[in-house]
PDB file of N, CA and C in Angstrom:
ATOM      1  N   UNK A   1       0.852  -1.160   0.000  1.00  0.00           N
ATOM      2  CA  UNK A   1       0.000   0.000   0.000  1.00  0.00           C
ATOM      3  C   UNK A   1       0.904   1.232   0.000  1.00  0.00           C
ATOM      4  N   UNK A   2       0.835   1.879  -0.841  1.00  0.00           N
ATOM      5  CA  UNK A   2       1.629   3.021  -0.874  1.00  0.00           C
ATOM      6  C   UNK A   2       1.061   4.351  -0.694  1.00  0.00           C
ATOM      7  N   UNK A   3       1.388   5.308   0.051  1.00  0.00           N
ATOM      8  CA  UNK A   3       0.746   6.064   0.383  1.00  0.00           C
ATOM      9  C   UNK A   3       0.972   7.533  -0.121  1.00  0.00           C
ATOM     10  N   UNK A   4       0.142   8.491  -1.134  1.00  0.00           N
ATOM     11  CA  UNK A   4       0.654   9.832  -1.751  1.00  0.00           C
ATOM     12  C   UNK A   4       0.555  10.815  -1.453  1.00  0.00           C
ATOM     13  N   UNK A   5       0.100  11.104  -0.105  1.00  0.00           N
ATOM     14  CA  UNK A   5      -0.262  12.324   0.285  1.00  0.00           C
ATOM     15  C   UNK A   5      -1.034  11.943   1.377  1.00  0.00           C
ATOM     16  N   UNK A   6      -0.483  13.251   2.472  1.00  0.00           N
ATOM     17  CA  UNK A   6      -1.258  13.102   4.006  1.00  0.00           C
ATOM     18  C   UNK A   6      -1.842  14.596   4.019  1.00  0.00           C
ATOM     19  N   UNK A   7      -2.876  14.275   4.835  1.00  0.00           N
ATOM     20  CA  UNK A   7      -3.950  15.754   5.073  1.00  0.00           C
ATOM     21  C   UNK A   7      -3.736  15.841   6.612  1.00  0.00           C
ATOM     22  N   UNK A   8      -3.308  16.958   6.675  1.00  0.00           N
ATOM     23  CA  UNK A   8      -3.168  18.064   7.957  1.00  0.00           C
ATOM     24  C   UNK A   8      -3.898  18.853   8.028  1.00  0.00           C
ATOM     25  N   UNK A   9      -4.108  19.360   9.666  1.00  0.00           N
ATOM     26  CA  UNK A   9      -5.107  19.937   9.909  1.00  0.00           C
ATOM     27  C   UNK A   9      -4.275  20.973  10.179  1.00  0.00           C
ATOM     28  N   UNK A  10      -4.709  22.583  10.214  1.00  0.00           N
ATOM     29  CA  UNK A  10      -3.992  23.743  10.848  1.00  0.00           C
ATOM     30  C   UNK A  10      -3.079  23.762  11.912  1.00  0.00           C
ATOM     31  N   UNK A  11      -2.089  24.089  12.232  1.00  0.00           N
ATOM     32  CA  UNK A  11      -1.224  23.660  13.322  1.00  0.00           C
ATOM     33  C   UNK A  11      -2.123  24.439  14.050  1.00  0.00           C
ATOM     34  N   UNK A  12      -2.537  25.550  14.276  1.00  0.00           N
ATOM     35  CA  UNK A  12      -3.661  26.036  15.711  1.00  0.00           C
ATOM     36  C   UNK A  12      -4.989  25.561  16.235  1.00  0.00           C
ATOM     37  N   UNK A  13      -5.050  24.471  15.137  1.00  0.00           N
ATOM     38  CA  UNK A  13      -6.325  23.656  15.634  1.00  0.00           C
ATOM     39  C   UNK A  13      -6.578  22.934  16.304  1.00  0.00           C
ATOM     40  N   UNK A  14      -6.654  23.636  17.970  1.00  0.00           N
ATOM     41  CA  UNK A  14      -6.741  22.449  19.053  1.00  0.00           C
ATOM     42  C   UNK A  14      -7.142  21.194  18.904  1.00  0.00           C
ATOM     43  N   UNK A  15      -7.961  21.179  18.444  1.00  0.00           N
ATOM     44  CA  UNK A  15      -8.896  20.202  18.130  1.00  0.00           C
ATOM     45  C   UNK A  15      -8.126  18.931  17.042  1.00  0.00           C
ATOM     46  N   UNK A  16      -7.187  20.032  16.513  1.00  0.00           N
ATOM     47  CA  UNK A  16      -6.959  18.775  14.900  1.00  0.00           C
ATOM     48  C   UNK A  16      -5.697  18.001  15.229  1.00  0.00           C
ATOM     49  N   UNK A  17      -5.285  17.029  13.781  1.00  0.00           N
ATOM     50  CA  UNK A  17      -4.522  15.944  14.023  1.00  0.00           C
ATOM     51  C   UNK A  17      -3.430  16.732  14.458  1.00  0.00           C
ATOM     52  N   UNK A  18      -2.648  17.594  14.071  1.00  0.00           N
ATOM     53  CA  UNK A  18      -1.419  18.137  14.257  1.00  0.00           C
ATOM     54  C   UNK A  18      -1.317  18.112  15.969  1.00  0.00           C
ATOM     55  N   UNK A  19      -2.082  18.883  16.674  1.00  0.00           N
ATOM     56  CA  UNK A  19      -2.009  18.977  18.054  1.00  0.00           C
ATOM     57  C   UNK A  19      -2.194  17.616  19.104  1.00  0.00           C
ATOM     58  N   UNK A  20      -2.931  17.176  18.116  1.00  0.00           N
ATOM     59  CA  UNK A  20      -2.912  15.448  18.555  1.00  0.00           C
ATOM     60  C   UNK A  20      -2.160  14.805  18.571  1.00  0.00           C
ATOM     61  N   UNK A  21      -1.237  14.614  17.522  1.00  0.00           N
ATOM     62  CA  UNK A  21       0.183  13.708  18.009  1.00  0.00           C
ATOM     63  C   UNK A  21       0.902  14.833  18.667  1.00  0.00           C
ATOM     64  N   UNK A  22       0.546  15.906  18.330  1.00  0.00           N
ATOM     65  CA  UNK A  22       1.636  16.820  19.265  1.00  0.00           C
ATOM     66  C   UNK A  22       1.590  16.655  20.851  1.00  0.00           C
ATOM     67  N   UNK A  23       0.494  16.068  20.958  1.00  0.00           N
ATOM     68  CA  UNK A  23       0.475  15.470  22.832  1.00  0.00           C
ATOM     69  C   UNK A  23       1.091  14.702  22.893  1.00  0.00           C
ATOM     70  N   UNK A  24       1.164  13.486  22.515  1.00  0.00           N
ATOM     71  CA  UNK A  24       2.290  12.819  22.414  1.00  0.00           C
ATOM     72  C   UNK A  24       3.628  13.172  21.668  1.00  0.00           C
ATOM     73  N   UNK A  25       3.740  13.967  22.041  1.00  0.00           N
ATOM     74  CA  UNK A  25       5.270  14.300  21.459  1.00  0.00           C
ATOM     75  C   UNK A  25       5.757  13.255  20.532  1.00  0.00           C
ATOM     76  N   UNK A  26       5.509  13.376  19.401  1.00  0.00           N
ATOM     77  CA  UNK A  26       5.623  12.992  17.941  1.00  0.00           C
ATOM     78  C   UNK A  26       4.873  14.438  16.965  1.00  0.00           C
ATOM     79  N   UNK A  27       6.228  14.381  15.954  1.00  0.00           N
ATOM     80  CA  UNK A  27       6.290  15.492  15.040  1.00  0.00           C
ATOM     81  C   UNK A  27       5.617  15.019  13.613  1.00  0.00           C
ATOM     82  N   UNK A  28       4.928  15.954  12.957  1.00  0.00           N
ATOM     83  CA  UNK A  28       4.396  15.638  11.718  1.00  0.00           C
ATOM     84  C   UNK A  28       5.518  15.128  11.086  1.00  0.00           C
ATOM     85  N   UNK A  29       6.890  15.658  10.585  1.00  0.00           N
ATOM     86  CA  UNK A  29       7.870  14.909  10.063  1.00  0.00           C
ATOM     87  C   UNK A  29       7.730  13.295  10.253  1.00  0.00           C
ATOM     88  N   UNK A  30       8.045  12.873  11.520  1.00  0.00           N
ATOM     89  CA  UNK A  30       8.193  11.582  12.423  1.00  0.00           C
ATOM     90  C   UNK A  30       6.828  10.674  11.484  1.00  0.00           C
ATOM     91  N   UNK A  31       5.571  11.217  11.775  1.00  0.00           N
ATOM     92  CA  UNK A  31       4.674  10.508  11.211  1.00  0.00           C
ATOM     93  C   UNK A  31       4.609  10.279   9.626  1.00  0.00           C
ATOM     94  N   UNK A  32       5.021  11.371   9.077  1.00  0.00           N
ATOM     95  CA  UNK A  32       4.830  11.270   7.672  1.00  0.00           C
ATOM     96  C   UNK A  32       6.221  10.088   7.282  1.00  0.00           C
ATOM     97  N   UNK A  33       7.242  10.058   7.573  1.00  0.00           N
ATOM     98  CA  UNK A  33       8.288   9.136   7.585  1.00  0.00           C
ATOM     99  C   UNK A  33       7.811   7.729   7.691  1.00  0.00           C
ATOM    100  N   UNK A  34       6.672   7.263   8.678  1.00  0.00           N
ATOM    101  CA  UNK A  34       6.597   6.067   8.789  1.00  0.00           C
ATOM    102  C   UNK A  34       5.043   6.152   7.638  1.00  0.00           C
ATOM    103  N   UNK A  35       4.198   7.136   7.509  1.00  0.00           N
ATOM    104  CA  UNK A  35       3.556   6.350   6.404  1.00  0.00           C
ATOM    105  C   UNK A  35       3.962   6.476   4.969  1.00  0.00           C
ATOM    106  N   UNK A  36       5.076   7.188   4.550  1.00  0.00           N
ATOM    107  CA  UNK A  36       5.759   7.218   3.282  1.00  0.00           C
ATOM    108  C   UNK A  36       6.574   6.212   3.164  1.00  0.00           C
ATOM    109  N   UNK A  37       6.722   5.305   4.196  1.00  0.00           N
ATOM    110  CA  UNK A  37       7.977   3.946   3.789  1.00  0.00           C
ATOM    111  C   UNK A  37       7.047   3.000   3.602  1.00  0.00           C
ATOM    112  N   UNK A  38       7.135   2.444   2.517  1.00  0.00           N
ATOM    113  CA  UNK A  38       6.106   1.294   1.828  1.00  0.00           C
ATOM    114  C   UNK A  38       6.610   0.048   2.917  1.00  0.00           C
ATOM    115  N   UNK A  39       7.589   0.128   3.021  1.00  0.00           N
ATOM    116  CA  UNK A  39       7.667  -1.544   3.894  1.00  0.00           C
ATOM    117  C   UNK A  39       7.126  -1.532   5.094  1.00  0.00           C
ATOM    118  N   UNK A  40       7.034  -0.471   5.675  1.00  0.00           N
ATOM    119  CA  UNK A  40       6.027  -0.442   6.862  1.00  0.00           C
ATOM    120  C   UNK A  40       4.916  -1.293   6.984  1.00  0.00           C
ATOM    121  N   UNK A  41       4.481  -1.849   7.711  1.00  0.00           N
ATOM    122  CA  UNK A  41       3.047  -2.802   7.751  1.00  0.00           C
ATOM    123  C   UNK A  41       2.005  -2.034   8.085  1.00  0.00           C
ATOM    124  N   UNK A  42       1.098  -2.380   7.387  1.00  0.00           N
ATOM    125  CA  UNK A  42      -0.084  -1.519   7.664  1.00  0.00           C
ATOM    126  C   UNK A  42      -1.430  -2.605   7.916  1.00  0.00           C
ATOM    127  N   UNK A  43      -2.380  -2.423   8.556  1.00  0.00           N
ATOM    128  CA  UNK A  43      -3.502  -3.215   9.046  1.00  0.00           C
ATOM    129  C   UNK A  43      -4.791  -2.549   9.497  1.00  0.00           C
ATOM    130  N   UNK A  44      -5.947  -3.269   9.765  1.00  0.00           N
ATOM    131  CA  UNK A  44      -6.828  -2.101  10.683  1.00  0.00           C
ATOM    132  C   UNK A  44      -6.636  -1.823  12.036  1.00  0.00           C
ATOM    133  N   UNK A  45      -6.860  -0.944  12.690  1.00  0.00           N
ATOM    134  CA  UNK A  45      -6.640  -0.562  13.808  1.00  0.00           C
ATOM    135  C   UNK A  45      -7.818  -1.063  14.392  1.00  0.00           C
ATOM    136  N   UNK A  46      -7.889  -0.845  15.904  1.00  0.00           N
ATOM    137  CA  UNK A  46      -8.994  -1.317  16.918  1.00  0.00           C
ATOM    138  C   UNK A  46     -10.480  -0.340  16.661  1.00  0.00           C
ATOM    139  N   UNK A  47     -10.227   0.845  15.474  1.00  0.00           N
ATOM    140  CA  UNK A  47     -11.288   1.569  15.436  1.00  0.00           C
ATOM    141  C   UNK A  47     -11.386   1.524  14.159  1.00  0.00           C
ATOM    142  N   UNK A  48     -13.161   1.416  14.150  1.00  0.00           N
ATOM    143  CA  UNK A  48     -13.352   1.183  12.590  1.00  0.00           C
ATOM    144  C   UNK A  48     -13.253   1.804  11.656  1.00  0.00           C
ATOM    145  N   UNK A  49     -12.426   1.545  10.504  1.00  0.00           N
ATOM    146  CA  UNK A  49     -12.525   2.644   9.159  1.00  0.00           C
ATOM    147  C   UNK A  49     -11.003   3.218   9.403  1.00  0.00           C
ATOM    148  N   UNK A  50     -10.541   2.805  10.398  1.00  0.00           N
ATOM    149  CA  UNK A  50      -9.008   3.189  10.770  1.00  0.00           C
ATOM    150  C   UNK A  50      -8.176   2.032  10.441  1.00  0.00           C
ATOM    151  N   UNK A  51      -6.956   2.423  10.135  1.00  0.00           N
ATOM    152  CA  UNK A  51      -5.398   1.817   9.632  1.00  0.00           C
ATOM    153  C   UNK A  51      -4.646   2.647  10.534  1.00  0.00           C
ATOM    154  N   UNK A  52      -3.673   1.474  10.993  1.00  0.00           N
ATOM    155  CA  UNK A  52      -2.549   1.473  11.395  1.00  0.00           C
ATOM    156  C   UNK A  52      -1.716   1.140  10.743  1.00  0.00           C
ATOM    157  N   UNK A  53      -0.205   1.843  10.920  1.00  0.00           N
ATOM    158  CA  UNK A  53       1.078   2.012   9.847  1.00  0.00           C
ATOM    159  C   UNK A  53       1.375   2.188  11.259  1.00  0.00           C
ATOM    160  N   UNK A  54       3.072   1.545  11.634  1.00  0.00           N
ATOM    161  CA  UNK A  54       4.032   0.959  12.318  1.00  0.00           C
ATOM    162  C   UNK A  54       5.380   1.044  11.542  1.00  0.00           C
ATOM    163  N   UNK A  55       6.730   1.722  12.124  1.00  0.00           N
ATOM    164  CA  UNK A  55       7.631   1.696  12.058  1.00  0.00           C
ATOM    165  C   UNK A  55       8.460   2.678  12.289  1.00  0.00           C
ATOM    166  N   UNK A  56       9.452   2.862  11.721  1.00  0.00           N
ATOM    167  CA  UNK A  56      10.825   3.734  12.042  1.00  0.00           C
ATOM    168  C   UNK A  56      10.842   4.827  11.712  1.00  0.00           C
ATOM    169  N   UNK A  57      10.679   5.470  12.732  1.00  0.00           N
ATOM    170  CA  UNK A  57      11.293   7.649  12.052  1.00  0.00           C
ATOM    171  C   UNK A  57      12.505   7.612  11.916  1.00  0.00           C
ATOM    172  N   UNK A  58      13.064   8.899  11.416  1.00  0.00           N
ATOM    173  CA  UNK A  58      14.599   9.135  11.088  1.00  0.00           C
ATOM    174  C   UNK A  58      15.001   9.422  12.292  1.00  0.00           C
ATOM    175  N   UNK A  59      14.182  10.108  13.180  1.00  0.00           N
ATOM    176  CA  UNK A  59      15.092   9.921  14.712  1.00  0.00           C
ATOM    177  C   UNK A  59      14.917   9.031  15.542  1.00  0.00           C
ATOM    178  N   UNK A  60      14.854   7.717  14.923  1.00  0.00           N
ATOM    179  CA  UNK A  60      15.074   6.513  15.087  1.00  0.00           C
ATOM    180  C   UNK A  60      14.204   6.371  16.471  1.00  0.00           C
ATOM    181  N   UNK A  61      12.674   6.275  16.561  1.00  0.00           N
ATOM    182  CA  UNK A  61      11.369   5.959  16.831  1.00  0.00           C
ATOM    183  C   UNK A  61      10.801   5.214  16.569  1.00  0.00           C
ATOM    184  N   UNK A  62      10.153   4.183  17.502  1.00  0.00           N
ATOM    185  CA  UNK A  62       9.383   3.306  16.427  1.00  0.00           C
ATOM    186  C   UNK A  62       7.973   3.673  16.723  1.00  0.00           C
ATOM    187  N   UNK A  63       7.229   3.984  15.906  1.00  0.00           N
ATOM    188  CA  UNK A  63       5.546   4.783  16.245  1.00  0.00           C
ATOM    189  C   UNK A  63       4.694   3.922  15.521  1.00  0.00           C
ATOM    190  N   UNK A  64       3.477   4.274  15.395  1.00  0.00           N
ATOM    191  CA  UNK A  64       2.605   3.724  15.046  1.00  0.00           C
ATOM    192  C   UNK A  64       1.661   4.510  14.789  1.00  0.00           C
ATOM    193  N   UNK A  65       1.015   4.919  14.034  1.00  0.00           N
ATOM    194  CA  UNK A  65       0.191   6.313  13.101  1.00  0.00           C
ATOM    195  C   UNK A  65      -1.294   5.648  12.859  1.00  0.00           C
ATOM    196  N   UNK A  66      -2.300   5.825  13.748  1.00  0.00           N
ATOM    197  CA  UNK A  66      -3.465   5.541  12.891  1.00  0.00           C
ATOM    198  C   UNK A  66      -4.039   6.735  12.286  1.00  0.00           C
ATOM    199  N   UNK A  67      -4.589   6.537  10.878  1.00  0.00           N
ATOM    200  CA  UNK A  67      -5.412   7.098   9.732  1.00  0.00           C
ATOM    201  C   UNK A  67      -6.724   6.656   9.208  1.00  0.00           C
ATOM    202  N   UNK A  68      -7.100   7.671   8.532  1.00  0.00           N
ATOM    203  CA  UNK A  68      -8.472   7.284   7.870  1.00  0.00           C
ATOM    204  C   UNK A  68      -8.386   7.869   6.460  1.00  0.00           C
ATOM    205  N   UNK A  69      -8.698   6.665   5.408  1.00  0.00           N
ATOM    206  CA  UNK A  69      -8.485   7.358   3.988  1.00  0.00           C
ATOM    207  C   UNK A  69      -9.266   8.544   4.135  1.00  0.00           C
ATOM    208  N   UNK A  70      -8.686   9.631   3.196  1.00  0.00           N
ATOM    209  CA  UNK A  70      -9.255  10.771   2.390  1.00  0.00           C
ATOM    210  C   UNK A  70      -9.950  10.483   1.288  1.00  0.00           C
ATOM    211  N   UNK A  71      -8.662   9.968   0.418  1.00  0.00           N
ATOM    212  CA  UNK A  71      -8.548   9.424  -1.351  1.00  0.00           C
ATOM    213  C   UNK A  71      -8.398   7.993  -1.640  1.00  0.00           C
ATOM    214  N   UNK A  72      -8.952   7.744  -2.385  1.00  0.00           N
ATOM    215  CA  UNK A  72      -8.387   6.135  -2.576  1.00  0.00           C
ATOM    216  C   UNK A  72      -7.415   5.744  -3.548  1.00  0.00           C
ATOM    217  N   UNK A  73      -7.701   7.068  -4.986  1.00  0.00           N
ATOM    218  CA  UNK A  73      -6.996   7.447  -6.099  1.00  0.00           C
ATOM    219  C   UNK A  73      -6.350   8.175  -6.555  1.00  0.00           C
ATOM    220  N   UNK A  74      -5.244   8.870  -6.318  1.00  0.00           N
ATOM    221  CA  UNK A  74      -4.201   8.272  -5.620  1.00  0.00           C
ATOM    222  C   UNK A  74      -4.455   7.912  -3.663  1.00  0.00           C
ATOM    223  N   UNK A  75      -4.014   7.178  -2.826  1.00  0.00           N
ATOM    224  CA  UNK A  75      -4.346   7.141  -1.468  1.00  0.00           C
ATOM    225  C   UNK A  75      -3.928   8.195  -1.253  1.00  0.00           C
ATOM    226  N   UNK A  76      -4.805   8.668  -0.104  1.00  0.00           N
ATOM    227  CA  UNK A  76      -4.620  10.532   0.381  1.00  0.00           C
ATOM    228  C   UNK A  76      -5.284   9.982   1.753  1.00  0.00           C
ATOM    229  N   UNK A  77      -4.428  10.030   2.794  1.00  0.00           N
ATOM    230  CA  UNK A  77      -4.476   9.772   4.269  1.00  0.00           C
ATOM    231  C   UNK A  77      -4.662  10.930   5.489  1.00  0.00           C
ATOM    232  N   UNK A  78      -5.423  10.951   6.004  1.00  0.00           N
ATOM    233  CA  UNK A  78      -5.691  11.705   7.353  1.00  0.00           C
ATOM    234  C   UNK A  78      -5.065  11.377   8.383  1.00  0.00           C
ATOM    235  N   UNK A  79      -4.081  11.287   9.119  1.00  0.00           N
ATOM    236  CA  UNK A  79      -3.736  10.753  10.155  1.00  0.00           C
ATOM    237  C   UNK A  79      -4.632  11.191  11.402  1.00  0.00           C
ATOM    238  N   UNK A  80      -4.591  10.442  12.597  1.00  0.00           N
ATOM    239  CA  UNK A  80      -6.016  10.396  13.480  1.00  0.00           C
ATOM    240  C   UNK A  80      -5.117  11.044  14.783  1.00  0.00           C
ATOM    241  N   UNK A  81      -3.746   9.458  15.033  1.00  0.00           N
ATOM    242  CA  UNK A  81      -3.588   9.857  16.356  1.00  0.00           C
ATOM    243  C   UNK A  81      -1.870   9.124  15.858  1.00  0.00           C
ATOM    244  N   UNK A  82      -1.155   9.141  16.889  1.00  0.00           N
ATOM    245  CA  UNK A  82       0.357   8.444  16.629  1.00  0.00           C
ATOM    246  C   UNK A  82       0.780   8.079  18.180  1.00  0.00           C
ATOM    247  N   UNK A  83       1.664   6.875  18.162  1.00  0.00           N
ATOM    248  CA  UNK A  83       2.300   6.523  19.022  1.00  0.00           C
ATOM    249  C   UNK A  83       2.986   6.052  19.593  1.00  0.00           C
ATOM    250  N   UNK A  84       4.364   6.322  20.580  1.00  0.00           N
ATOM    251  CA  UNK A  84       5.126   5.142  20.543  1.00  0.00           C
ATOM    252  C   UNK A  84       4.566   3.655  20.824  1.00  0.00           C
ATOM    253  N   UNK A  85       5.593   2.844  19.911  1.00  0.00           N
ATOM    254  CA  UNK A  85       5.062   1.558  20.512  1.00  0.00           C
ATOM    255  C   UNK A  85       6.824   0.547  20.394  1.00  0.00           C
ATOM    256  N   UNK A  86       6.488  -0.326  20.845  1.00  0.00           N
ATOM    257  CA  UNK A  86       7.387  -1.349  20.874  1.00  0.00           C
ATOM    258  C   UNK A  86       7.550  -1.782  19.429  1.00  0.00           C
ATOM    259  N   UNK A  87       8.474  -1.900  18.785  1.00  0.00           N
ATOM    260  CA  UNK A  87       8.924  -2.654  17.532  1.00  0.00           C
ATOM    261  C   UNK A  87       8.540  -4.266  18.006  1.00  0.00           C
ATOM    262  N   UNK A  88       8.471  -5.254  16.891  1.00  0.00           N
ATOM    263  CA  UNK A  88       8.458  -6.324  16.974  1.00  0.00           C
ATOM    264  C   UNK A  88       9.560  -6.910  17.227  1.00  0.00           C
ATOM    265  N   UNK A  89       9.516  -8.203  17.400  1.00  0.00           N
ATOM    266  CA  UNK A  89      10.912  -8.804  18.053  1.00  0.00           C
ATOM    267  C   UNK A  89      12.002  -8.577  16.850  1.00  0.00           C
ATOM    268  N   UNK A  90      11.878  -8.883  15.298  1.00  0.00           N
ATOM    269  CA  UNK A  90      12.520  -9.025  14.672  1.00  0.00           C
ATOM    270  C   UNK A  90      13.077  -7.766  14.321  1.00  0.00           C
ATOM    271  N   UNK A  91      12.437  -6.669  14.552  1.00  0.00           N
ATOM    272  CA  UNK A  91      12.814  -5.331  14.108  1.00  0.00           C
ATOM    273  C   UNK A  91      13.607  -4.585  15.793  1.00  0.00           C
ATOM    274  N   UNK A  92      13.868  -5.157  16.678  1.00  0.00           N
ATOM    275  CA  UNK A  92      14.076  -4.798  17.739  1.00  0.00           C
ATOM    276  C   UNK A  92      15.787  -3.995  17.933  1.00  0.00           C
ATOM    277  N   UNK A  93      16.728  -4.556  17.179  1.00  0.00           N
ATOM    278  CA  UNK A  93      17.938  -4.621  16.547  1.00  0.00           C
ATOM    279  C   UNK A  93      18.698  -3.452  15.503  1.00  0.00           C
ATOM    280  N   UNK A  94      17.458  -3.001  15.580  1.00  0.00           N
ATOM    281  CA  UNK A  94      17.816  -2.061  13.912  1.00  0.00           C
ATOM    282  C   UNK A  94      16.818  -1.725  13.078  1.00  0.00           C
ATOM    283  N   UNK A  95      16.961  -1.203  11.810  1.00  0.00           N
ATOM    284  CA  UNK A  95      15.800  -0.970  11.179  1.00  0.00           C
ATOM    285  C   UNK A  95      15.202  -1.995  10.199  1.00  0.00           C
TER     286      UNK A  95
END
C-alpha cells in the first residue's frame, strides 16, 4: 500500500490531528516518515474505518500512526492519532 499524500489539519487547531500527536510528542515529520515507507506494515486498527502504519522515524522511533483514507486514487491519508510503541521482536535490533 503506498501512500501519496497526508492531510493536515492547521497547526492552531486544538482540536486537529497536528495537536494530537503533538500530545504525544511525535512530530508531523516523524509521522509522515513512517507512512511514506512502503515496507512499513499496515492493518486495521482497533477503530473502525481506521489503519494502522508501524515503524521507524529518522530519529530513530518506532511509532505507530493511525489514519483514515481521504482518497483512494491516488491514497490521500488523514492521520487520526500516533504513538510510541514497541517494535516487533525481529525489528528490535535495527531498522
Amino acid at each position: 500500500m503506498k501512500i501519496e499524500g497526508v492531510i493536515w489539519d492547521e497547526e492552531d487547531d486544538p482540536e486537529g490531528n497536528v495537536a494530537h500527536i503533538a500530545e504525544h510528542e511525535i512530530t508531523v515529520d516523524e509521522v509522515e516518515d513512517v507512512l511514506y515507507n512502503p515496507r512499513n506494515k499496515t492493518g486495521p486498527s482497533n477503530h473502525a474505518g481506521r489503519m494502522l502504519t508501524c515503524g521507524w522515524t529518522e530519529t530513530d522511533r518506532f511509532i505507530c500512526v493511525a489514519w483514515e483514507r481521504a482518497e483512494d486514487d491516488p491514497l490521500i491519508v488523514r492521520p487520526v492519532t500516533a504513538f510510541d510503541s514497541n517494535p516487533p521482536r525481529s525489528q528490535r535490533h535495527g531498522k
